[in-house]
C-alpha atoms as a PDB file:
ATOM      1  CA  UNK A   1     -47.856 -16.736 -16.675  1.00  0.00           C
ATOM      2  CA  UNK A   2     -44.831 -15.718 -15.403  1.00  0.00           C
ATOM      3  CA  UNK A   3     -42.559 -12.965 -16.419  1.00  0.00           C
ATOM      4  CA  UNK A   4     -38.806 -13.893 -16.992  1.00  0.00           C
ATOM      5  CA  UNK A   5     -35.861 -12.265 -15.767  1.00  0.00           C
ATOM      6  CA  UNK A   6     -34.871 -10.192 -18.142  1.00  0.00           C
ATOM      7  CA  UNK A   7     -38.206  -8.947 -19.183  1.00  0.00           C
ATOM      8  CA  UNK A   8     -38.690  -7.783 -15.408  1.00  0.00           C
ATOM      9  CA  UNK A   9     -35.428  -6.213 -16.035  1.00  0.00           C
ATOM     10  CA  UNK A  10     -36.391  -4.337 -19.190  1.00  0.00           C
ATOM     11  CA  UNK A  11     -39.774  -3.002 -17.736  1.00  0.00           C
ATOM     12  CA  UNK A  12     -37.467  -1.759 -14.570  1.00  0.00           C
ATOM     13  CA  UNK A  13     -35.385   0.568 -16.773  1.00  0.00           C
ATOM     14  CA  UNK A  14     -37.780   1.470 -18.960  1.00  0.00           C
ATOM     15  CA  UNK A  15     -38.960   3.253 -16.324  1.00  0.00           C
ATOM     16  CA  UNK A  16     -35.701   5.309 -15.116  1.00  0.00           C
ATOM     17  CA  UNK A  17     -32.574   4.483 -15.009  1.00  0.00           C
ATOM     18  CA  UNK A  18     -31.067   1.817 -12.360  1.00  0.00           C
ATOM     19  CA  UNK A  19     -27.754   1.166 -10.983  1.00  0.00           C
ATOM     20  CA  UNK A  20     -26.443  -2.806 -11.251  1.00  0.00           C
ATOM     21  CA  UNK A  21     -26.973  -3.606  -7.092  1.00  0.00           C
ATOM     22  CA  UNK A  22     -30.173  -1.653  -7.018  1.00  0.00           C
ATOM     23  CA  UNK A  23     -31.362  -3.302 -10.183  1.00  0.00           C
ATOM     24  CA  UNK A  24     -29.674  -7.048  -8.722  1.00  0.00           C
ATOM     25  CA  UNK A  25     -31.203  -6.563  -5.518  1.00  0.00           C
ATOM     26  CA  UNK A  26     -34.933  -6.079  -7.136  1.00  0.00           C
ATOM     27  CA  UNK A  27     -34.541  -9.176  -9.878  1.00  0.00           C
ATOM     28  CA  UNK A  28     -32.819 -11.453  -7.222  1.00  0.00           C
ATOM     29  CA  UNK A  29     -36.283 -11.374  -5.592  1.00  0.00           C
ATOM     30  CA  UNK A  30     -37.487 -13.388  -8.497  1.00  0.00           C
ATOM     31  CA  UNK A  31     -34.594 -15.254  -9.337  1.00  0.00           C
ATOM     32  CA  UNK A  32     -35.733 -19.124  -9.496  1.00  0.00           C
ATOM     33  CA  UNK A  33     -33.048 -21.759  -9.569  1.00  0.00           C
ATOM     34  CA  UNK A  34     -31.113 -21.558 -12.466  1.00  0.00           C
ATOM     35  CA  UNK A  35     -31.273 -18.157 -12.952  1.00  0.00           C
ATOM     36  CA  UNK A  36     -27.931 -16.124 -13.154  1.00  0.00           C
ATOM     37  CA  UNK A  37     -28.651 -12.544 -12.067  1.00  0.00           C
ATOM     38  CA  UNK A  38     -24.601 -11.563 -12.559  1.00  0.00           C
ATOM     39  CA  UNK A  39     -25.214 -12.691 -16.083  1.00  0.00           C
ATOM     40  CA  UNK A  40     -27.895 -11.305 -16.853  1.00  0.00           C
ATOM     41  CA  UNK A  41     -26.987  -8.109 -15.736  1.00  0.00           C
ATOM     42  CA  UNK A  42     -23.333  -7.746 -17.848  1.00  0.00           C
ATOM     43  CA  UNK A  43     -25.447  -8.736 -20.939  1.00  0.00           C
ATOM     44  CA  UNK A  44     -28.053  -5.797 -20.196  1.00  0.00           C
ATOM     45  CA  UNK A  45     -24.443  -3.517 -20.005  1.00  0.00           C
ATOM     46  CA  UNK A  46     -23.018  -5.085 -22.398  1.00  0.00           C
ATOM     47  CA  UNK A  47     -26.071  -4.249 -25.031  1.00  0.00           C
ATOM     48  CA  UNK A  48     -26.300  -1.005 -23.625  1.00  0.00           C
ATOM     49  CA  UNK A  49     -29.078  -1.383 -21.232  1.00  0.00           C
ATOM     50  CA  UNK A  50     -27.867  -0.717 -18.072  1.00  0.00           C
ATOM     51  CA  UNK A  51     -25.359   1.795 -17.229  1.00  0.00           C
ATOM     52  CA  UNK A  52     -23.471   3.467 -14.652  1.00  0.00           C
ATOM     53  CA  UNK A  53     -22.983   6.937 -16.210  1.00  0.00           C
ATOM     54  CA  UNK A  54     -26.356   7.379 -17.398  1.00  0.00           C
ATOM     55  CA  UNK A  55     -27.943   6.148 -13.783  1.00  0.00           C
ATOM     56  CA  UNK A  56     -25.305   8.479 -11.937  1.00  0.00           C
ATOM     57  CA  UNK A  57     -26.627  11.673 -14.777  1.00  0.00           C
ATOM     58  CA  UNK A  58     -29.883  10.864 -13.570  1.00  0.00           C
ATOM     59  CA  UNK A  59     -29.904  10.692  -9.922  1.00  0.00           C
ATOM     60  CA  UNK A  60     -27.620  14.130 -10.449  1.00  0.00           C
ATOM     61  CA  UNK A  61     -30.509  15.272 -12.460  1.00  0.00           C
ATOM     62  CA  UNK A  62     -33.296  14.669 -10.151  1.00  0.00           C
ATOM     63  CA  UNK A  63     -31.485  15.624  -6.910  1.00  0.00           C
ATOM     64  CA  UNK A  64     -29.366  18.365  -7.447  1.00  0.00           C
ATOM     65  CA  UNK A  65     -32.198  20.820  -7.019  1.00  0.00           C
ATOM     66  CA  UNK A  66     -33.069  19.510  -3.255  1.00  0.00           C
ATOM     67  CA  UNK A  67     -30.137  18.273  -2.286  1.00  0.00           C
ATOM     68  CA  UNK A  68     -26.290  19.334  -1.607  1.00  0.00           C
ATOM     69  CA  UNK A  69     -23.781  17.479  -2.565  1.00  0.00           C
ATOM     70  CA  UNK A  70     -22.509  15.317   0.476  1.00  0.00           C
ATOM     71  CA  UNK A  71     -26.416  13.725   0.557  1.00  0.00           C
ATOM     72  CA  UNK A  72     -26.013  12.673  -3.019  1.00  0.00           C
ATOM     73  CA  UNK A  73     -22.531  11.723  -3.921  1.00  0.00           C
ATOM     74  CA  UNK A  74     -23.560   9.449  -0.434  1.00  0.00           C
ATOM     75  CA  UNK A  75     -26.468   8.236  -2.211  1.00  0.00           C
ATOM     76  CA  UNK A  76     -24.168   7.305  -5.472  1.00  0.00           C
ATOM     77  CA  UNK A  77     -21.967   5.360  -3.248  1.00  0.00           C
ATOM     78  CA  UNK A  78     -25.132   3.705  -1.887  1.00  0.00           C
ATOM     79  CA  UNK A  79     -25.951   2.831  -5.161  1.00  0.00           C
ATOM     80  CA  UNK A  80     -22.678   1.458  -5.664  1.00  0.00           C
ATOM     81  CA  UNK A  81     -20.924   3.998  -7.844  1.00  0.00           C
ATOM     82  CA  UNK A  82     -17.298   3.475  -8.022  1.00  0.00           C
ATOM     83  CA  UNK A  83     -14.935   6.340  -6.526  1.00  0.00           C
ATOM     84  CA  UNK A  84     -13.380   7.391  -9.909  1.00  0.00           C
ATOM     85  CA  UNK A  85     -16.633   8.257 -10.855  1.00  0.00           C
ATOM     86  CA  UNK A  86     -17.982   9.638  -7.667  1.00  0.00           C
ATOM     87  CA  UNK A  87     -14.383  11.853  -8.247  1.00  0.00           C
ATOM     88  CA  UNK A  88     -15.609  13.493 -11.551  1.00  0.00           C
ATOM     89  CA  UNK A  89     -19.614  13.884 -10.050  1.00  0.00           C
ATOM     90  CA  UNK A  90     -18.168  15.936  -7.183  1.00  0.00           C
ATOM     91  CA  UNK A  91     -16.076  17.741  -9.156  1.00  0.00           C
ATOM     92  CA  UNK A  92     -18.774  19.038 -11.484  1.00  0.00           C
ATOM     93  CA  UNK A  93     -21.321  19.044  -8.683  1.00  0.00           C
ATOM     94  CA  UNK A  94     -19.051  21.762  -6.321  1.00  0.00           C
ATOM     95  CA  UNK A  95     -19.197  24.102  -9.350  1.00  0.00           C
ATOM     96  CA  UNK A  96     -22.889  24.789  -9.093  1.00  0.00           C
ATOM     97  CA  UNK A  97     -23.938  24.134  -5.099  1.00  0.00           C
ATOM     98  CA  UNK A  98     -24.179  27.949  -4.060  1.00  0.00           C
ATOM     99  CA  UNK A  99     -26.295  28.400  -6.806  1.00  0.00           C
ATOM    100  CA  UNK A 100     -28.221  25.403  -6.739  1.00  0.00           C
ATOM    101  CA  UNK A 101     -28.564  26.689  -2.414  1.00  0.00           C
ATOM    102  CA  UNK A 102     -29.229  30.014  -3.337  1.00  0.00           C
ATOM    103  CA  UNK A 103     -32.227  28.969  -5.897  1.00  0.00           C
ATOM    104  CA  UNK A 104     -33.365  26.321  -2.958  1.00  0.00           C
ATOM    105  CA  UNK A 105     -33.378  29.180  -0.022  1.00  0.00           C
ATOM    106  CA  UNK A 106     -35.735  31.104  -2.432  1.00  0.00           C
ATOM    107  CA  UNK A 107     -38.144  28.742  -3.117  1.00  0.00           C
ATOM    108  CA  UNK A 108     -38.072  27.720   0.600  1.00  0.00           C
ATOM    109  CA  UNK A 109     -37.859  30.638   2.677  1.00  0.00           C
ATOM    110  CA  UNK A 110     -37.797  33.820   0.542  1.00  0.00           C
ATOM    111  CA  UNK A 111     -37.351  36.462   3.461  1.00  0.00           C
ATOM    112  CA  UNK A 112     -34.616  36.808   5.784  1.00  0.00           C
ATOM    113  CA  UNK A 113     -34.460  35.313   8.825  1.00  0.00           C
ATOM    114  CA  UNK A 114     -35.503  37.716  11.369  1.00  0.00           C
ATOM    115  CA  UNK A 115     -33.908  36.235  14.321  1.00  0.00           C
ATOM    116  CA  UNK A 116     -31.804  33.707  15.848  1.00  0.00           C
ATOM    117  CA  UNK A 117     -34.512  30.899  15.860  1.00  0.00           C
ATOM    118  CA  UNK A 118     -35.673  31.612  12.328  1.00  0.00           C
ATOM    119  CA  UNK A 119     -31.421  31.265  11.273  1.00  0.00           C
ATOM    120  CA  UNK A 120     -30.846  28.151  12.524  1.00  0.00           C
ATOM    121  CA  UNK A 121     -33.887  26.603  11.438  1.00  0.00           C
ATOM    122  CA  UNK A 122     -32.860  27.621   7.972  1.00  0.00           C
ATOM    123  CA  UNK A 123     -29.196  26.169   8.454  1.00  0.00           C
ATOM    124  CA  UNK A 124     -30.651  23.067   9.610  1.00  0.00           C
ATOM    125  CA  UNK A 125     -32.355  22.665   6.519  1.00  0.00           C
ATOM    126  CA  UNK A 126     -29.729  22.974   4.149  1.00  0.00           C
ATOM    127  CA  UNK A 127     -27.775  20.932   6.317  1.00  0.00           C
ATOM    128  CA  UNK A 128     -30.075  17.876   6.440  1.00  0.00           C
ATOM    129  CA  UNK A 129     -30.041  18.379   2.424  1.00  0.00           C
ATOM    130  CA  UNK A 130     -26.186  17.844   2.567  1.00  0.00           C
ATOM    131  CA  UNK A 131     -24.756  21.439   1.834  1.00  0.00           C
ATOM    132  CA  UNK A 132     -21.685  22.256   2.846  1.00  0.00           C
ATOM    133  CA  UNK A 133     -21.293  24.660   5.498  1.00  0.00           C
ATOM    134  CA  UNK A 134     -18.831  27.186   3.629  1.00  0.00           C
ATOM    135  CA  UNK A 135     -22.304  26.901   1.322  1.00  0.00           C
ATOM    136  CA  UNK A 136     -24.641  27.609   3.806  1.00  0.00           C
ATOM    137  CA  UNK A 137     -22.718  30.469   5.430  1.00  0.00           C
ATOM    138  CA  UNK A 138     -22.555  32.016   2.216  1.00  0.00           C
ATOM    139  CA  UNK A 139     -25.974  31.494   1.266  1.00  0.00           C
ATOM    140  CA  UNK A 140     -27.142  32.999   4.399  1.00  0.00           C
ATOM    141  CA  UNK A 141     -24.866  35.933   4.807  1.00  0.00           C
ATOM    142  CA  UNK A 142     -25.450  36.923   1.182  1.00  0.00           C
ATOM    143  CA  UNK A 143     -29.590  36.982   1.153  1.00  0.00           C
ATOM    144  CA  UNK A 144     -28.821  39.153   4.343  1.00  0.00           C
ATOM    145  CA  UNK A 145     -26.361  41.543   2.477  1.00  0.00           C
ATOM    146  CA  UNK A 146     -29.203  42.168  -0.482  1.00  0.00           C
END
């Protein structure tokens, strides 16, 4: 028996939250003719289903503790996120990132780099995470000052 539409739908966000392309990309899969995916989709918003704030929380949620910010406001905007929003997430994100860095260099590396090799190789990592330089340099500089 096959599943319809929306059900797939519901089991998807039961499961975490979804943003409407990521969640239109996976149903259109298993659209048949006659389905309307754009539809479908404003009447799971409309009932409270899907949203854009609580998918953006999320990803914020489960990210922020790995990543800096440039790697996931990018991923937001991946996910189709629209730049208002993406505004506010940055704005509350940049509040927290040295900390966030300074918490991730600990569980990471926990001694200071003892030479030039071992630095870098640290500011690579929190580069490929997306922290800012200014972040970085102040991460670094600071677990060398204590």
């Amino acid at each position: 028996m096959a599943i319809s539409l929306k059900a797939r739908a519901l089991r998807y966000l039961s499961a975490r939250e979804h943003s409407r392309l990521e969640l239109q990309r996976k149903l259109e899969q298993y659209a048949q003719e006659g389905d309307d995916v754009p539809a479908l989709l404003d009447a799971l918003e409309q009932a409270k289903f899907l949203s854009s704030e609580r998918f953006s929380e999320s990803l914020v949620h489960r990210r922020s503790a790995r990543y800096g910010n440039s790697r996931i406001l990018a991923e937001l905007q991946s996910h189709g996120i629209n730049k208002d929003s993406l505004h506010d997430i940055k704005e509350q994100l940049v509040e927290d990132e040295l900390a966030r860095a300074q918490q991730l260099w600990l569980r990471k590396f926990g001694e200071v780099a003892q030479d030039a090799d071992a630095k870098a190789k640290q500011m690579r990592f929190f580069m490929q995470r997306g922290f800012s330089s200014r972040t970085i340099s102040k991460v670094l500089r600071g677990i060398e000052e204590d």
